[in-house]
N, C-alpha and C. Protein backbone atom coordinates (compact mmCIF):
# COMPACT_ATOMS: atom_id res chain seq x y z
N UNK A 1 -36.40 7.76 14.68
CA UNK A 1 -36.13 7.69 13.26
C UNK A 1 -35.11 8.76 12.86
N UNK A 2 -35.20 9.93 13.34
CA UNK A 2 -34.56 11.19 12.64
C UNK A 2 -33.03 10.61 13.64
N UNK A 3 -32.82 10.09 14.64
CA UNK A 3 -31.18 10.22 15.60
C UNK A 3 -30.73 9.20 14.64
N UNK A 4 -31.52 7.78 14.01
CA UNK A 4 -31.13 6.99 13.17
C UNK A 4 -30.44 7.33 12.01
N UNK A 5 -31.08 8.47 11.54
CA UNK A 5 -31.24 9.43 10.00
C UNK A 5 -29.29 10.10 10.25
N UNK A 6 -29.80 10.30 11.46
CA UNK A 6 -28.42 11.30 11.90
C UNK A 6 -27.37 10.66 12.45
N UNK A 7 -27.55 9.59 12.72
CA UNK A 7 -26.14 8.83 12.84
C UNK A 7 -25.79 8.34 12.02
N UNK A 8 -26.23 7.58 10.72
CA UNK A 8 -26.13 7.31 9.52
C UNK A 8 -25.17 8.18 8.87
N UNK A 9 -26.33 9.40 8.66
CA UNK A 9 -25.06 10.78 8.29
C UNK A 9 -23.60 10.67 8.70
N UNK A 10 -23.80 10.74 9.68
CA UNK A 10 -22.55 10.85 10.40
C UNK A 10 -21.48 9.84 10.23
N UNK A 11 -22.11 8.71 10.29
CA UNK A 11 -21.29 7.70 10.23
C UNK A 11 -20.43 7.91 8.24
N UNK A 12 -21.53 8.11 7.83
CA UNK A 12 -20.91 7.86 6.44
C UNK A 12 -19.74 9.58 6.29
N UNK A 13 -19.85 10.14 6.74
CA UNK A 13 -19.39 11.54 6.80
C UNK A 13 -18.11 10.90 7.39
N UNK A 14 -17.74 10.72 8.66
CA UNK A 14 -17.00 9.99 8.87
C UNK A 14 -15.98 9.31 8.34
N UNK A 15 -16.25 8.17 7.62
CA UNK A 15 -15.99 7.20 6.69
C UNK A 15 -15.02 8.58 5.55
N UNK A 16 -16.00 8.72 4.51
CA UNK A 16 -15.61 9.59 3.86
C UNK A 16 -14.37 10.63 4.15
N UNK A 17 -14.39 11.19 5.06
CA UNK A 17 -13.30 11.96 6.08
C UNK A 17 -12.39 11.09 6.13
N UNK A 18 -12.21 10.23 6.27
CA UNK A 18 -10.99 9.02 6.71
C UNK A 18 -10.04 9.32 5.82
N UNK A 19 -8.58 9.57 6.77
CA UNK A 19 -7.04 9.76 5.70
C UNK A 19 -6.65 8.36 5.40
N UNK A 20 -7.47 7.02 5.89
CA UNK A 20 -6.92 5.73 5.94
C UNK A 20 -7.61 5.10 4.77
N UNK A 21 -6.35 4.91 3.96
CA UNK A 21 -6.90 3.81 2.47
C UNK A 21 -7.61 2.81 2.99
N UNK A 22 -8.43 2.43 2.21
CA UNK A 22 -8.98 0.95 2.19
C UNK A 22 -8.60 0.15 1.19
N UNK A 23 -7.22 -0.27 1.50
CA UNK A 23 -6.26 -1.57 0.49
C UNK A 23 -7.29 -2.47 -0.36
N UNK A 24 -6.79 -3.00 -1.58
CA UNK A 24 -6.73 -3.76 -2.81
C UNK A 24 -5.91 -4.66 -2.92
N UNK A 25 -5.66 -6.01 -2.34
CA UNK A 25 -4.74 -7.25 -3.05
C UNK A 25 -4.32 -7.02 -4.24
N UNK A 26 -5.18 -7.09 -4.63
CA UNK A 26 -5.84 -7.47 -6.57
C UNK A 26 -5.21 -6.09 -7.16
N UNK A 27 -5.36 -4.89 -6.49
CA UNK A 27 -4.87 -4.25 -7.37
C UNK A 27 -3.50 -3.79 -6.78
N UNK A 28 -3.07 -4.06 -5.59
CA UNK A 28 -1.12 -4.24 -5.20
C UNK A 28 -0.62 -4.59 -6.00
N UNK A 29 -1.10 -5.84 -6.57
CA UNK A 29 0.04 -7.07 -7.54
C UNK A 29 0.14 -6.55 -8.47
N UNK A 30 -1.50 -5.44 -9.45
CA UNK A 30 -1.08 -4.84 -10.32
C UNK A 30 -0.09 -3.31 -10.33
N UNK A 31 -0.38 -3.08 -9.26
CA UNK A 31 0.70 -1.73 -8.99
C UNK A 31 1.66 -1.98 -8.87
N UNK A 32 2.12 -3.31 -8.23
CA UNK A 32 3.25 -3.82 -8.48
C UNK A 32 3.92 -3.62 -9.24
N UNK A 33 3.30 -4.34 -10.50
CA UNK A 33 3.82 -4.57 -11.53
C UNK A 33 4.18 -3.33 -12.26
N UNK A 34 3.26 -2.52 -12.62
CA UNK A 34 3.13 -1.51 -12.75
C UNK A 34 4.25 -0.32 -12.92
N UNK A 35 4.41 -0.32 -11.53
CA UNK A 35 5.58 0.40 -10.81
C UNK A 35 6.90 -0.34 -10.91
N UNK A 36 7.14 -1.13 -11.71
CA UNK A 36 8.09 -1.98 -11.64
C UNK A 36 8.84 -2.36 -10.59
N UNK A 37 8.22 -2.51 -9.74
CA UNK A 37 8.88 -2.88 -8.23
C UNK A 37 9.57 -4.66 -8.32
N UNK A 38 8.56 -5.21 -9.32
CA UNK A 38 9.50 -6.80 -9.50
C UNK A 38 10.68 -6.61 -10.37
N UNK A 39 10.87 -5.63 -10.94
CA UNK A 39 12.23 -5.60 -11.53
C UNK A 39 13.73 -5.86 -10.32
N UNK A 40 13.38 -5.51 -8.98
CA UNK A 40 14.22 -5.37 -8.47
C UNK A 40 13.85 -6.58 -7.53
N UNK A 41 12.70 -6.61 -7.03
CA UNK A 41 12.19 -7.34 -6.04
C UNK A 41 11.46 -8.44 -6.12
N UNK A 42 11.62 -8.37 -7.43
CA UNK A 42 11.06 -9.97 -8.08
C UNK A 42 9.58 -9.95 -8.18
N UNK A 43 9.47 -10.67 -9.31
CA UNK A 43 7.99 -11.13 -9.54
C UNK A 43 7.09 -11.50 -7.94
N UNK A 44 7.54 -12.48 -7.14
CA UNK A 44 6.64 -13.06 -5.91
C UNK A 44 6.91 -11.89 -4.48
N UNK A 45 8.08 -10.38 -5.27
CA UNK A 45 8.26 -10.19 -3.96
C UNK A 45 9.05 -10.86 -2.90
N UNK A 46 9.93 -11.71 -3.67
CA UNK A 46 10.41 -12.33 -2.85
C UNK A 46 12.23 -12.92 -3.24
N UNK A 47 11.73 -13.04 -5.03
CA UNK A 47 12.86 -13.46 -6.00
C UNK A 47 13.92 -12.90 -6.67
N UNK A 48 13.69 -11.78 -6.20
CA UNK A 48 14.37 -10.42 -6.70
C UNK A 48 16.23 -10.04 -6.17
N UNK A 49 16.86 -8.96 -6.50
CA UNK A 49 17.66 -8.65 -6.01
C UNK A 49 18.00 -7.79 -4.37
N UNK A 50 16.71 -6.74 -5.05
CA UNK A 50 16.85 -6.16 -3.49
C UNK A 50 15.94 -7.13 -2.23
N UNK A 51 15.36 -5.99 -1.96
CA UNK A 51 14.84 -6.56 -0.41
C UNK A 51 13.96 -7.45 -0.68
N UNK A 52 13.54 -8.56 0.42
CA UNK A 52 12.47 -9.27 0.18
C UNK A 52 11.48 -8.79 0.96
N UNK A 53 10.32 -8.22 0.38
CA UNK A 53 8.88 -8.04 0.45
C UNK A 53 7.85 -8.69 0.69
N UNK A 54 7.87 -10.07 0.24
CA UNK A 54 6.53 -10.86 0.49
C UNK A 54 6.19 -11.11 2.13
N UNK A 55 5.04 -11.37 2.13
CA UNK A 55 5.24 -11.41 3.72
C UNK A 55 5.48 -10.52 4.51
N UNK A 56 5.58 -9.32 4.18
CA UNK A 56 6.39 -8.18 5.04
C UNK A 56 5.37 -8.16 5.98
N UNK A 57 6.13 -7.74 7.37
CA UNK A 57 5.41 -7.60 8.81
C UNK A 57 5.42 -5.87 9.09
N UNK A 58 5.75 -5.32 7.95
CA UNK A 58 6.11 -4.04 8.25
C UNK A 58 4.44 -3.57 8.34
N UNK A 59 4.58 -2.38 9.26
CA UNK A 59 3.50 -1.50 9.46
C UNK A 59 3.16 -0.77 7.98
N UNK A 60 1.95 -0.24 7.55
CA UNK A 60 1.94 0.46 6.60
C UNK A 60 2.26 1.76 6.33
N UNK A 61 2.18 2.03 7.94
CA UNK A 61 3.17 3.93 8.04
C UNK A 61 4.49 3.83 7.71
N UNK A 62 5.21 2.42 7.93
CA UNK A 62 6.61 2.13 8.24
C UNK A 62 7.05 2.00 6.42
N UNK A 63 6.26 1.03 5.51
CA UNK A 63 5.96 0.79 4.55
C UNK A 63 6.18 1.93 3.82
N UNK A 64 5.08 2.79 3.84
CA UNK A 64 5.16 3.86 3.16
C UNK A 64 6.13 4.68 3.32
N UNK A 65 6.69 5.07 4.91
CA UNK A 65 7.53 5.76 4.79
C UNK A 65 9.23 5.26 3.90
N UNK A 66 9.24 4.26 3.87
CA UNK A 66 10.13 3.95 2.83
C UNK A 66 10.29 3.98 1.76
N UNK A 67 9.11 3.54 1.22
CA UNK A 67 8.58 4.14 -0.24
C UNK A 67 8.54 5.72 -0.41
N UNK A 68 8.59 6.70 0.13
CA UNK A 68 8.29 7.63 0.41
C UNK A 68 10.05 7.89 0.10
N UNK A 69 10.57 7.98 1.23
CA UNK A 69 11.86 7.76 1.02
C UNK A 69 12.62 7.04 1.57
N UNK A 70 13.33 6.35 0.40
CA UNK A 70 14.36 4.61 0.88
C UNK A 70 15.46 4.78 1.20
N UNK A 71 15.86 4.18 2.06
CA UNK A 71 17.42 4.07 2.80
C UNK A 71 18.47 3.83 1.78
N UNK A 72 17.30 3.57 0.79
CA UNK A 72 19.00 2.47 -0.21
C UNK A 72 19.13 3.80 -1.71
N UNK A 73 20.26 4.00 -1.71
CA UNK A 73 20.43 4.59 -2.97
C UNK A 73 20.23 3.86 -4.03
N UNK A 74 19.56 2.94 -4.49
CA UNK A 74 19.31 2.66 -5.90
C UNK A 74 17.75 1.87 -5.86
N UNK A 75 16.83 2.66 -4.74
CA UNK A 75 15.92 2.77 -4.83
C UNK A 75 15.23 3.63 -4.95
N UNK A 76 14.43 4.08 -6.21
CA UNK A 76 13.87 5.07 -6.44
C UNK A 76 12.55 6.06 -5.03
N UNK A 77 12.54 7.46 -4.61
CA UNK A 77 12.18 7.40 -4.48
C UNK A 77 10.38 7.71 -4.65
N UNK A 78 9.38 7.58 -4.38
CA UNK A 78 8.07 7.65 -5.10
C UNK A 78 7.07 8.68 -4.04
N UNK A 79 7.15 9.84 -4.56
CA UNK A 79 6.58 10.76 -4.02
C UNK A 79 4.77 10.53 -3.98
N UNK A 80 4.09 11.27 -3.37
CA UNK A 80 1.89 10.81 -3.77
C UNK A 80 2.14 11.07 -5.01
N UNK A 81 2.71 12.41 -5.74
CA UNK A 81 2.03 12.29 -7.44
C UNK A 81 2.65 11.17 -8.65
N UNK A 82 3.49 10.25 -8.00
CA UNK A 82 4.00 9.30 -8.78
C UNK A 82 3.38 7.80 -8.28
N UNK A 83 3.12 7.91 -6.26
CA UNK A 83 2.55 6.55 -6.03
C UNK A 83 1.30 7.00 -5.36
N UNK A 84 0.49 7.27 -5.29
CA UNK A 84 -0.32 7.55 -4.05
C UNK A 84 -0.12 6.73 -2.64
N UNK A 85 -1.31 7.09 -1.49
CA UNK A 85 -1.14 6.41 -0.64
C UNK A 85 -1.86 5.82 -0.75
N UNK A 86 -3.25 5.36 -1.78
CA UNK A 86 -4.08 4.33 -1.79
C UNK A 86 -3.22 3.19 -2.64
N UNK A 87 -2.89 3.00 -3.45
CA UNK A 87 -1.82 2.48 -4.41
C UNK A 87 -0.70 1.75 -3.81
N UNK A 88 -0.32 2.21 -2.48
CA UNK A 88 0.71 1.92 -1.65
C UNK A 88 0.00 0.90 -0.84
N UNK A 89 -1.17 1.32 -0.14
CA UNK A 89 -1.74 0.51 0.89
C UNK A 89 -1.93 -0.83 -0.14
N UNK A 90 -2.59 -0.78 -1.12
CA UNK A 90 -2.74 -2.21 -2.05
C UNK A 90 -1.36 -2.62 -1.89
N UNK A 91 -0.66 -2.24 -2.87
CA UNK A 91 1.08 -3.13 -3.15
C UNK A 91 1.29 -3.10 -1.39
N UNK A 92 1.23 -3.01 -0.40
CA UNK A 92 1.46 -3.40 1.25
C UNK A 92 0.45 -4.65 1.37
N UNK A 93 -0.84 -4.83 1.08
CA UNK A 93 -1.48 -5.47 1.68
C UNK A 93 -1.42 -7.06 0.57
N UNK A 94 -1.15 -6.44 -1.00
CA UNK A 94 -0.71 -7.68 -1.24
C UNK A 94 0.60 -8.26 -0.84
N UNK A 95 1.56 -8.00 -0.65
CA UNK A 95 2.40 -8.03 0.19
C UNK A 95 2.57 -9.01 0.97
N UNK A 96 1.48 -8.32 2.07
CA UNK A 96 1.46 -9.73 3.21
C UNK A 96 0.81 -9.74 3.20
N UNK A 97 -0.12 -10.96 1.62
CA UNK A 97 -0.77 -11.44 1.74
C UNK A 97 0.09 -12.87 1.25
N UNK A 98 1.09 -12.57 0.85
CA UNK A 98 2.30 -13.72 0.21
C UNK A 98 2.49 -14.52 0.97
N UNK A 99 2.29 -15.71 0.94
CA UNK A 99 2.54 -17.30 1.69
C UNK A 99 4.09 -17.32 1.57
N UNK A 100 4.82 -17.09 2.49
CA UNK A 100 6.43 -17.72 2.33
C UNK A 100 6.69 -18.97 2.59
């Protein structure tokens, strides 16, 4: 009972400890929006001027690090106190969650 008690602990200690978001669809599309990322990239992520997003196969380290900072000069870039990295992992995972 008590190694049960104590792996439990642990496990949730663990968990908690984790630097890895646990993504939001539901709330990507609204950070999306939010962040005005469809201004450029379109409402679907896809319709936009700059890059197309929907569907992206990109990694979320790869992801972020762009967001973080972008190759393209007339993309803003979005530091944690403007995007976080939980905020990021959502707008990534809705992302590719987009049917092309």
């Amino acid at each position: 009972m008590l190694s049960l008690l104590a792996a439990t602990i642990l496990s949730l200690c663990f968990h908690a400890c984790s630097d890895s978001p646990r993504p939001n669809a539901a709330d990507g599309e609204r950070w999306y929006s939010l962040h005005r990322c469809n201004g450029c990239h379109g409402e679907g992520g896809s319709d936009g001027k700059a890059a197309e997003l929907a569907g992206t196969d990109l990694g979320f380290r790869s992801f972020l690090a762009i967001v973080r900072s972008p190759e393209s000069p007339s993309m803003p870039a979005y530091p944690p106190e403007k995007l976080s990295s939980q905020d990021t992992a959502d707008i990534h995972l809705w992302l590719q969650s987009i049917q092309q």
